[in-house]
C-alpha atoms as a PDB file:
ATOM      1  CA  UNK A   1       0.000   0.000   0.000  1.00  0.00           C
ATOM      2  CA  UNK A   2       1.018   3.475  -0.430  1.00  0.00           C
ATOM      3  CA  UNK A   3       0.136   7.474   0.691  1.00  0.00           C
ATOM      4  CA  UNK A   4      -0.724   8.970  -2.234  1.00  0.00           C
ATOM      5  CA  UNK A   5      -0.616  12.791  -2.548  1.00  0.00           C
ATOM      6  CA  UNK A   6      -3.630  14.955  -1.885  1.00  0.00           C
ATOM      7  CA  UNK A   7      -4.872  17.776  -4.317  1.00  0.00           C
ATOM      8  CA  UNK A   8      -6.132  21.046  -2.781  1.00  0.00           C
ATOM      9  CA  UNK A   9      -8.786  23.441  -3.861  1.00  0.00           C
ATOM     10  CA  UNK A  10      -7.511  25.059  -6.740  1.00  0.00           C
ATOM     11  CA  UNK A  11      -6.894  21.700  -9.006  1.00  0.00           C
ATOM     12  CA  UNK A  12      -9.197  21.334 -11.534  1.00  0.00           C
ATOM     13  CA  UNK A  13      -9.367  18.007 -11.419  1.00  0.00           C
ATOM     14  CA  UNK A  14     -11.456  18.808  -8.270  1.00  0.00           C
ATOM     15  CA  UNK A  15     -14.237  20.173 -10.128  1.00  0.00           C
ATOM     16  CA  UNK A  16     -14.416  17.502 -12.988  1.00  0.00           C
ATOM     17  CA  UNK A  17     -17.145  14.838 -13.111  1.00  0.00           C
ATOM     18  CA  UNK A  18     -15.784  11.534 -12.433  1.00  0.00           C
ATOM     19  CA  UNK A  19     -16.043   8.983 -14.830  1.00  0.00           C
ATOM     20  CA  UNK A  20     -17.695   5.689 -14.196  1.00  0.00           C
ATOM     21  CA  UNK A  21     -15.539   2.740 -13.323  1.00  0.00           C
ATOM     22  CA  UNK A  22     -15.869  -0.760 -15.495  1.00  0.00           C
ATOM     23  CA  UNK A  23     -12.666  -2.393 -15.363  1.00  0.00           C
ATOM     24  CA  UNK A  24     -12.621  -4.526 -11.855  1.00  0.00           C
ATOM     25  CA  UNK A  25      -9.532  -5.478 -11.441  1.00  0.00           C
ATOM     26  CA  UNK A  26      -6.213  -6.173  -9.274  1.00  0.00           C
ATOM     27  CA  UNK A  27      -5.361  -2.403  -9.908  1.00  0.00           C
ATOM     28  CA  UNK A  28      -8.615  -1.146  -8.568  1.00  0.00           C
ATOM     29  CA  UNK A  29      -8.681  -3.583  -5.788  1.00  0.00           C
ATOM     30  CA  UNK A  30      -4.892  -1.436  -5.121  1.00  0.00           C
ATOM     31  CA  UNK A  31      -6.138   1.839  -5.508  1.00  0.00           C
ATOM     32  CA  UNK A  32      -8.198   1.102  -2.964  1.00  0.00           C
ATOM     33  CA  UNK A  33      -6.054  -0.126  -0.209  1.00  0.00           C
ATOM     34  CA  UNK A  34      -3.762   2.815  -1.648  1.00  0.00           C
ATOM     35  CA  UNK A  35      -6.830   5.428  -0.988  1.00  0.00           C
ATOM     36  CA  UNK A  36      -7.407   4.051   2.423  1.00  0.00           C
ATOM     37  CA  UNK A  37      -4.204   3.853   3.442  1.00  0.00           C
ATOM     38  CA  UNK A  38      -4.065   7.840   2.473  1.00  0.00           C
ATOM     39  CA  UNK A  39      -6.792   8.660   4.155  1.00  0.00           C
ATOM     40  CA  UNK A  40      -5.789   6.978   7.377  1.00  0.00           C
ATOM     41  CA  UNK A  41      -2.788   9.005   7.023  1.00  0.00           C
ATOM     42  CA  UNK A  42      -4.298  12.467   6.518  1.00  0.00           C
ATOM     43  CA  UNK A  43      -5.846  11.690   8.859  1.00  0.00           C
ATOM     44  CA  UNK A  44      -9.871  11.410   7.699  1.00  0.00           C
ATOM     45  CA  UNK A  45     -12.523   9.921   7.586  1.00  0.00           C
ATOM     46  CA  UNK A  46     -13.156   9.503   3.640  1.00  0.00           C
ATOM     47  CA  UNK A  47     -11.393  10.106   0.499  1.00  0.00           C
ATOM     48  CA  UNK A  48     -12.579  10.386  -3.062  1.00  0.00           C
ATOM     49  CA  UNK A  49     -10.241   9.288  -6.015  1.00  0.00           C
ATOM     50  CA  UNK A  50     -10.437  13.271  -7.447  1.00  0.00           C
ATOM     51  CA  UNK A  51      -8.562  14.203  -4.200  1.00  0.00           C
ATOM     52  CA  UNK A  52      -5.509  11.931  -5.117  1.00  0.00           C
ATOM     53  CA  UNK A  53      -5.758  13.361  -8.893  1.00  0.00           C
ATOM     54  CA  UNK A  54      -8.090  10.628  -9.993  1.00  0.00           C
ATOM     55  CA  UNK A  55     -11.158  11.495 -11.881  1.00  0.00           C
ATOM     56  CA  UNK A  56     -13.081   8.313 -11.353  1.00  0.00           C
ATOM     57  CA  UNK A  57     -16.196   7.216  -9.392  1.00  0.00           C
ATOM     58  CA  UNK A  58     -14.478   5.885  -6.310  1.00  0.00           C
ATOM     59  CA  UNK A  59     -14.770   6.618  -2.395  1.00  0.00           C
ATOM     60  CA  UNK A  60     -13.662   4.929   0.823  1.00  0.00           C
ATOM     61  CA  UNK A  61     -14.882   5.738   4.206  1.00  0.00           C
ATOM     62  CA  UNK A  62     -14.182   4.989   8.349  1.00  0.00           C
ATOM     63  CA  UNK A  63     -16.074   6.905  10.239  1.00  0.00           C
ATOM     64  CA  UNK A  64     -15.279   4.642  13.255  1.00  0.00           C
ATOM     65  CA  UNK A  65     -11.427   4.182  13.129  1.00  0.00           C
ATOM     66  CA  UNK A  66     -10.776   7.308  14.914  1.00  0.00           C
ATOM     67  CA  UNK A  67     -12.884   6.414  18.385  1.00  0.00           C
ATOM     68  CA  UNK A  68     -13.290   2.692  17.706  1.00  0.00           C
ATOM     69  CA  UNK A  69     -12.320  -0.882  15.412  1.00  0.00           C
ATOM     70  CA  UNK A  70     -12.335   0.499  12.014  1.00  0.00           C
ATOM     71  CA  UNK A  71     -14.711  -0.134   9.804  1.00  0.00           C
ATOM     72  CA  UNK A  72     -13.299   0.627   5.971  1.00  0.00           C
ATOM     73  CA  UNK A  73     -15.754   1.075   3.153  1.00  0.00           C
ATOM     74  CA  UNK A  74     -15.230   1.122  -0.776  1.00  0.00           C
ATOM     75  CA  UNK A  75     -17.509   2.845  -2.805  1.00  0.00           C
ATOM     76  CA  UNK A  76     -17.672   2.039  -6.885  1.00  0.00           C
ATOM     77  CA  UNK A  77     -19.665   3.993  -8.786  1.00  0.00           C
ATOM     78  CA  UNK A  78     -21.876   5.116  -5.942  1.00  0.00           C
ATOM     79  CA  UNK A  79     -25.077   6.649  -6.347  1.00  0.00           C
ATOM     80  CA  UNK A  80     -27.854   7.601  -3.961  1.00  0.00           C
ATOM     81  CA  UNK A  81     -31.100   5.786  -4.329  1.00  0.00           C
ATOM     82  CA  UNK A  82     -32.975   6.907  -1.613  1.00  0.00           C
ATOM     83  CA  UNK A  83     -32.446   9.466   0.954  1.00  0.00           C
ATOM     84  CA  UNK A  84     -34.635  11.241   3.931  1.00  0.00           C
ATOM     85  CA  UNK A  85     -36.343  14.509   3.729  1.00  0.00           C
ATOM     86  CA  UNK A  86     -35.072  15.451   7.131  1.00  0.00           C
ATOM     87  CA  UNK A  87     -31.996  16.859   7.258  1.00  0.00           C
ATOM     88  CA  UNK A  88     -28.930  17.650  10.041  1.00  0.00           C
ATOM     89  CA  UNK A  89     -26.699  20.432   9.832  1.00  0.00           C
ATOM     90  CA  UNK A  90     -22.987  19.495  11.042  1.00  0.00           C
ATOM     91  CA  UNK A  91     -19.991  20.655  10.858  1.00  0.00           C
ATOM     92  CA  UNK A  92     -17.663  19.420   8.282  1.00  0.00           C
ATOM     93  CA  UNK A  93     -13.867  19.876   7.339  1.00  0.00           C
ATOM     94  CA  UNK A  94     -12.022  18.356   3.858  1.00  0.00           C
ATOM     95  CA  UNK A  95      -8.576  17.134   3.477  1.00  0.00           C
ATOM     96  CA  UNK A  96      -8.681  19.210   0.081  1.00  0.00           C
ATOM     97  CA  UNK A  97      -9.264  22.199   2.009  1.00  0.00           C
ATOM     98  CA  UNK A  98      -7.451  22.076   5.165  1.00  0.00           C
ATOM     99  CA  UNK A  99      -7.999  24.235   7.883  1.00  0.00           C
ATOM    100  CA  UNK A 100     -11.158  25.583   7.472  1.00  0.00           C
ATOM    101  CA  UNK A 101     -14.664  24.422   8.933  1.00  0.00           C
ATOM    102  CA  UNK A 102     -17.857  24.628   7.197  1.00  0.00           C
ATOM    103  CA  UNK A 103     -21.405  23.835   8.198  1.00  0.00           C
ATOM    104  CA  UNK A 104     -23.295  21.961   5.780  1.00  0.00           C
ATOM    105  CA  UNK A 105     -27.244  20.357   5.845  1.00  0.00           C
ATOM    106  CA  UNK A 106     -27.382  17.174   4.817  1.00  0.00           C
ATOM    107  CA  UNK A 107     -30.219  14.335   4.706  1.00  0.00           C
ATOM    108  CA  UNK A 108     -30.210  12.222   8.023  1.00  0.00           C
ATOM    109  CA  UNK A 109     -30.190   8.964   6.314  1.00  0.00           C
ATOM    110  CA  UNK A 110     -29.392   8.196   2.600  1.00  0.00           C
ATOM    111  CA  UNK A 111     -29.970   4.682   1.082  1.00  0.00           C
ATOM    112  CA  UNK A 112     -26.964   3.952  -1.314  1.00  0.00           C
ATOM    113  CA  UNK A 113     -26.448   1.383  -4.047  1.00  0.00           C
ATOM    114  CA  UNK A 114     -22.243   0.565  -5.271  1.00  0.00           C
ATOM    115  CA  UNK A 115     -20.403  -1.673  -6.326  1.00  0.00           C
ATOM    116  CA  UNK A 116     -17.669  -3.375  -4.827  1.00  0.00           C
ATOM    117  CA  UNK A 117     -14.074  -4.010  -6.268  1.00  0.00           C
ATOM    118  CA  UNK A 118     -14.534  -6.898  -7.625  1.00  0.00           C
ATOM    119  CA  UNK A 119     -17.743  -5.741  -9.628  1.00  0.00           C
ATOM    120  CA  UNK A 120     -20.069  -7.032  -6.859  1.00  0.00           C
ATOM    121  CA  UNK A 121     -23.430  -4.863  -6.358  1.00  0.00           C
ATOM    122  CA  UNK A 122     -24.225  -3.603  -2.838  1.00  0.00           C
ATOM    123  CA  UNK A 123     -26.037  -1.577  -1.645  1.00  0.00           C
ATOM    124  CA  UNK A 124     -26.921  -0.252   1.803  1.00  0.00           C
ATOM    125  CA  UNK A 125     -29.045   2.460   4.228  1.00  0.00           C
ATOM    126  CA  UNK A 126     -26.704   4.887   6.447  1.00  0.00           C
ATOM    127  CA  UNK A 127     -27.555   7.384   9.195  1.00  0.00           C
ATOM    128  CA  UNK A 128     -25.875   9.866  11.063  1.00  0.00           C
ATOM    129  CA  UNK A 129     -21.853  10.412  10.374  1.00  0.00           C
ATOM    130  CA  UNK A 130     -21.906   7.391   7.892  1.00  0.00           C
ATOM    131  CA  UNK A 131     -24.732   9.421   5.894  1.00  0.00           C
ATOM    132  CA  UNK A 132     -22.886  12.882   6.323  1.00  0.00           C
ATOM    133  CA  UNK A 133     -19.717  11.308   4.916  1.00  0.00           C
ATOM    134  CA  UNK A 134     -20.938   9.251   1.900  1.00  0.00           C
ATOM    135  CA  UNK A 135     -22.725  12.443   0.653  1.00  0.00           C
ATOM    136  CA  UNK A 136     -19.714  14.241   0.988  1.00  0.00           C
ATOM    137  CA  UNK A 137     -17.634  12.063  -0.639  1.00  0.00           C
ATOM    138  CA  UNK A 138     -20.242  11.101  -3.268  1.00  0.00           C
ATOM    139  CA  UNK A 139     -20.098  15.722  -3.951  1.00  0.00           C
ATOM    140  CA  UNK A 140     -16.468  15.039  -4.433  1.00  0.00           C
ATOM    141  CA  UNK A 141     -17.142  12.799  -7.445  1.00  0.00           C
ATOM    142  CA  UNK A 142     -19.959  15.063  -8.772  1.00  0.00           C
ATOM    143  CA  UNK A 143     -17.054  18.194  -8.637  1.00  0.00           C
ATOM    144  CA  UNK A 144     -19.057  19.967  -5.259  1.00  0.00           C
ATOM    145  CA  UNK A 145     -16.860  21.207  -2.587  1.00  0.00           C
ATOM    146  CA  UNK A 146     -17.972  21.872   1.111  1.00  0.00           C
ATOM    147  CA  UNK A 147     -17.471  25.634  -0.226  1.00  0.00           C
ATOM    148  CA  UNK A 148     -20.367  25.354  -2.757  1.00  0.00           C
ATOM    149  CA  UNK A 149     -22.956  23.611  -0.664  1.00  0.00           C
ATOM    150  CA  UNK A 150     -22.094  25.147   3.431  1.00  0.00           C
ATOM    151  CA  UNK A 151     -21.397  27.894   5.167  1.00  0.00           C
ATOM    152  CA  UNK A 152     -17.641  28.634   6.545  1.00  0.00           C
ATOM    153  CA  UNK A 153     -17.453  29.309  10.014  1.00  0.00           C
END
């Protein structure tokens, strides 16, 4: 495995639409362990192939590791399939825009459908931080920053 580099607000490969992901393969299955391994390192909670450079639909996520046993997630071409009218306001930070806090409303639960490295569909319901993060990550592949959609504090 290996830290990859991150890309900061400015690169405009932050604000490109990822493409969609249909070779499953031994070097996906690596970029994934790579992209955890980064964010680990950062240290986050998700990470979103356009933040290592990568335009392509792919996101990992821990929201436990930091408090608890981690629990790492891989995302393929992720899309939201459901999701609550409710919403939460939290506050969020990005590893592509360190330093700075923003408060952004998102839905309290989202229902998600993926794939898995090997090809495999999933797909899943998430509340609370697990929700907060998959929609953030999932704006990352859509070219949305935290400074489009909240409010800096």
């Amino acid at each position: 495995m290996a830290v990859l580099d991150l890309r900061f607000d400015g690169d405009p490969v932050l604000r490109e639409v990822a493409t969609a992901i249909n070779t499953f393969d031994a070097a996906l299955a690596q970029l994934a362990d790579d992209m955890l391994e980064t964010m680990y390192a950062a240290p986050g909670r998700g990470l979103a192939a356009p933040q290592i450079g990568i335009s392509q639909r792919i996101f990992v996520t821990d929201v436990t590791w930091k408090d608890a046993e981690p629990t790492p997630l891989v995302f393929v071409n992720p899309q939201i399939i459901a999701q609550s009218d409710e919403t939460q306001t939290g506050t969020e930070g990005c590893l592509s825009i360190p330093d700075r806090s923003f408060d952004v409303s998102r839905p309290v639960w989202v229902e998600m459908r993926w794939q898995s490295v090997d090809g495999a569909i999933q797909s899943a319901r998430f509340d609370g931080m697990q929700a907060i993060c998959a929609c953030h990550e999932l704006d990352h592949l859509n070219g949305i920053l935290i400074t489009d959609t909240g409010i800096e504090l």
